[in-house]
Protein backbone atom coordinates (compact mmCIF):
# COMPACT_ATOMS: atom_id res chain seq x y z
CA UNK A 1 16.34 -23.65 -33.85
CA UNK A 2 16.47 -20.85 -31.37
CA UNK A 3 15.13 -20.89 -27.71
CA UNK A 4 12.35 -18.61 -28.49
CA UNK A 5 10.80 -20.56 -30.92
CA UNK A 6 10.80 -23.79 -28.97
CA UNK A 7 7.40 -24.97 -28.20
CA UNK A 8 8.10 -25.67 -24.97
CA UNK A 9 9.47 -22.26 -23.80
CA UNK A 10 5.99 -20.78 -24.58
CA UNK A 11 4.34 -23.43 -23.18
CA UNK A 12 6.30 -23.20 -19.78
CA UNK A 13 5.71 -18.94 -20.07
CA UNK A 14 2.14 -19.38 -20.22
CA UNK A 15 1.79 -22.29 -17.51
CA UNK A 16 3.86 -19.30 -15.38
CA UNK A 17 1.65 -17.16 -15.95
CA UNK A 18 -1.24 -19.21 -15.26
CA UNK A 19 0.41 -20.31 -11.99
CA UNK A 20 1.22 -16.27 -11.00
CA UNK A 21 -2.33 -15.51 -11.34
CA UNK A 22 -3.27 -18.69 -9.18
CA UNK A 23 -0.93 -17.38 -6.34
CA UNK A 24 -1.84 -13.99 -6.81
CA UNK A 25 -6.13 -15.03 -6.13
CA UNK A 26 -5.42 -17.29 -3.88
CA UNK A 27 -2.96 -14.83 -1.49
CA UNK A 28 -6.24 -12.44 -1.63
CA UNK A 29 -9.03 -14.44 -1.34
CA UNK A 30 -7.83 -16.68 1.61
CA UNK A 31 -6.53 -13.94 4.08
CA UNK A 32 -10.52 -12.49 2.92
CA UNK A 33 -12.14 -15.78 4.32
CA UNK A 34 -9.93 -15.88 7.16
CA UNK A 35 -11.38 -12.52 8.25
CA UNK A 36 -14.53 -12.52 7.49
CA UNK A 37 -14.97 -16.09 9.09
CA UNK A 38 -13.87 -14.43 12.77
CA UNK A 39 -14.28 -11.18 13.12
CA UNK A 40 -14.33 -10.60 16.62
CA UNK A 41 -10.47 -11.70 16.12
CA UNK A 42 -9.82 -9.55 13.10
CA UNK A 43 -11.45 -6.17 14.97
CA UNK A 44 -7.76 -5.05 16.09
CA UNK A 45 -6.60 -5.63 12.15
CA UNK A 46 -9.25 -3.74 11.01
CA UNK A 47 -9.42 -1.06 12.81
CA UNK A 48 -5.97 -0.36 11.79
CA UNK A 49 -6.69 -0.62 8.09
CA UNK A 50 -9.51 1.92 8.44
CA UNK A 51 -7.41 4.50 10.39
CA UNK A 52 -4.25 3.92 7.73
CA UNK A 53 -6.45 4.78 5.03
CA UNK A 54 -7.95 7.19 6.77
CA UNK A 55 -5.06 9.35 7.42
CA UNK A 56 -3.79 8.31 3.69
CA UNK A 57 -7.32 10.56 2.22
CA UNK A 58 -6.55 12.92 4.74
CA UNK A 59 -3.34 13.45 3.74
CA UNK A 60 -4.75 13.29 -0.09
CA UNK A 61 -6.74 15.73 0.76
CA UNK A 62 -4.77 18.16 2.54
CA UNK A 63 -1.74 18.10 -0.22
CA UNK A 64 -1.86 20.95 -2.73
CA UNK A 65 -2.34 20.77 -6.75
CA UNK A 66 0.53 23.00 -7.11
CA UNK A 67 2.66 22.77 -10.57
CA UNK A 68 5.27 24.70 -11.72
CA UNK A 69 8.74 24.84 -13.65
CA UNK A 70 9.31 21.45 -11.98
CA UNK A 71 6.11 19.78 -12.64
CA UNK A 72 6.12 21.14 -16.29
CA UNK A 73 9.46 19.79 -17.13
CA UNK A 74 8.55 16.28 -15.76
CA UNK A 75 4.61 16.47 -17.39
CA UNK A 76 2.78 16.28 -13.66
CA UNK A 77 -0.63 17.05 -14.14
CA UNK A 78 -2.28 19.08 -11.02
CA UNK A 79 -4.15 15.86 -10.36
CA UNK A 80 -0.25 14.25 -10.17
CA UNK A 81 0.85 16.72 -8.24
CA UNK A 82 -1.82 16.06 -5.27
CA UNK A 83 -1.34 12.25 -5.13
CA UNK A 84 2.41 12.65 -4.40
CA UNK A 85 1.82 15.27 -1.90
CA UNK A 86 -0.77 13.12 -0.67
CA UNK A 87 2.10 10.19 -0.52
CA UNK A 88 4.55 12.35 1.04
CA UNK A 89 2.44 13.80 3.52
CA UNK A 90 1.06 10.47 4.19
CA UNK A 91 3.87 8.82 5.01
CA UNK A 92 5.06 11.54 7.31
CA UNK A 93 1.84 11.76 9.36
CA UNK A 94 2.86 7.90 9.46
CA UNK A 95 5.98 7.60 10.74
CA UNK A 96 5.18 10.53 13.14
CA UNK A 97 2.72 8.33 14.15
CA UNK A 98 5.35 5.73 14.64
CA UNK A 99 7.17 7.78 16.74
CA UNK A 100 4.82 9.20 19.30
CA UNK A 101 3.69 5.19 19.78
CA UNK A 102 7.16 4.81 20.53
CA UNK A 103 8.25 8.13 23.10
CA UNK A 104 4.90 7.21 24.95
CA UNK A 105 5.36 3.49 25.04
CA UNK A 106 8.66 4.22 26.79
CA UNK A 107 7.24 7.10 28.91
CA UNK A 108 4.93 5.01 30.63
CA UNK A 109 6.89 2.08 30.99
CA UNK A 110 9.03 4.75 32.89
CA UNK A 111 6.40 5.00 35.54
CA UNK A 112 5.22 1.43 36.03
């Protein structure tokens, strides 16, 4: 008898799986309930996730739909194209972002 015919190796995969998907509601409905249940607390959170996806579709929609020889080769539609500009952009505007926070957090402790 091999191991994947074993009754209880299917068993066990589909119990895993039934326990993954479990986890996986549970990790986004109770951080949901936590918010929504205080939001005065959550505001700073928020705000955050609204301005990260806000510079995300602005960077989406800045990015070009530019293919070529590259693009071709690899099958990247124009559509493709944009969303990994998007994600490059992005995560530049980000970690410029990052920076700045950083150079003027030091700045004004400077002056204090």
């Amino acid at each position: 008898m091999q191991y994947q015919d074993s009754p209880l190796i299917n068993i066990s995969i589909y119990l895993t799986y039934v326990l993954f998907v479990i986890a996986l509601i549970a990790a986004i409905v109770f951080p949901l309930i936590q918010t929504f249940s205080d939001l005065k607390k959550a505001k700073g959170t928020l705000i955050g996730i609204v301005a990260l996806v806000g510079v995300l579709l602005l960077a989406f929609l800045l990015s070009p739909a530019e293919t070529g020889p590259f693009y071709d080769k690899f099958g990247i539609s124009p559509t493709g194209s944009k969303v990994i500009g998007g994600g490059l952009l992005g995560t530049y505007l980000v970690f410029a972002g990052a920076v700045i926070s950083i150079l003027y957090t030091e700045i004004v402790k400077w002056f204090k």
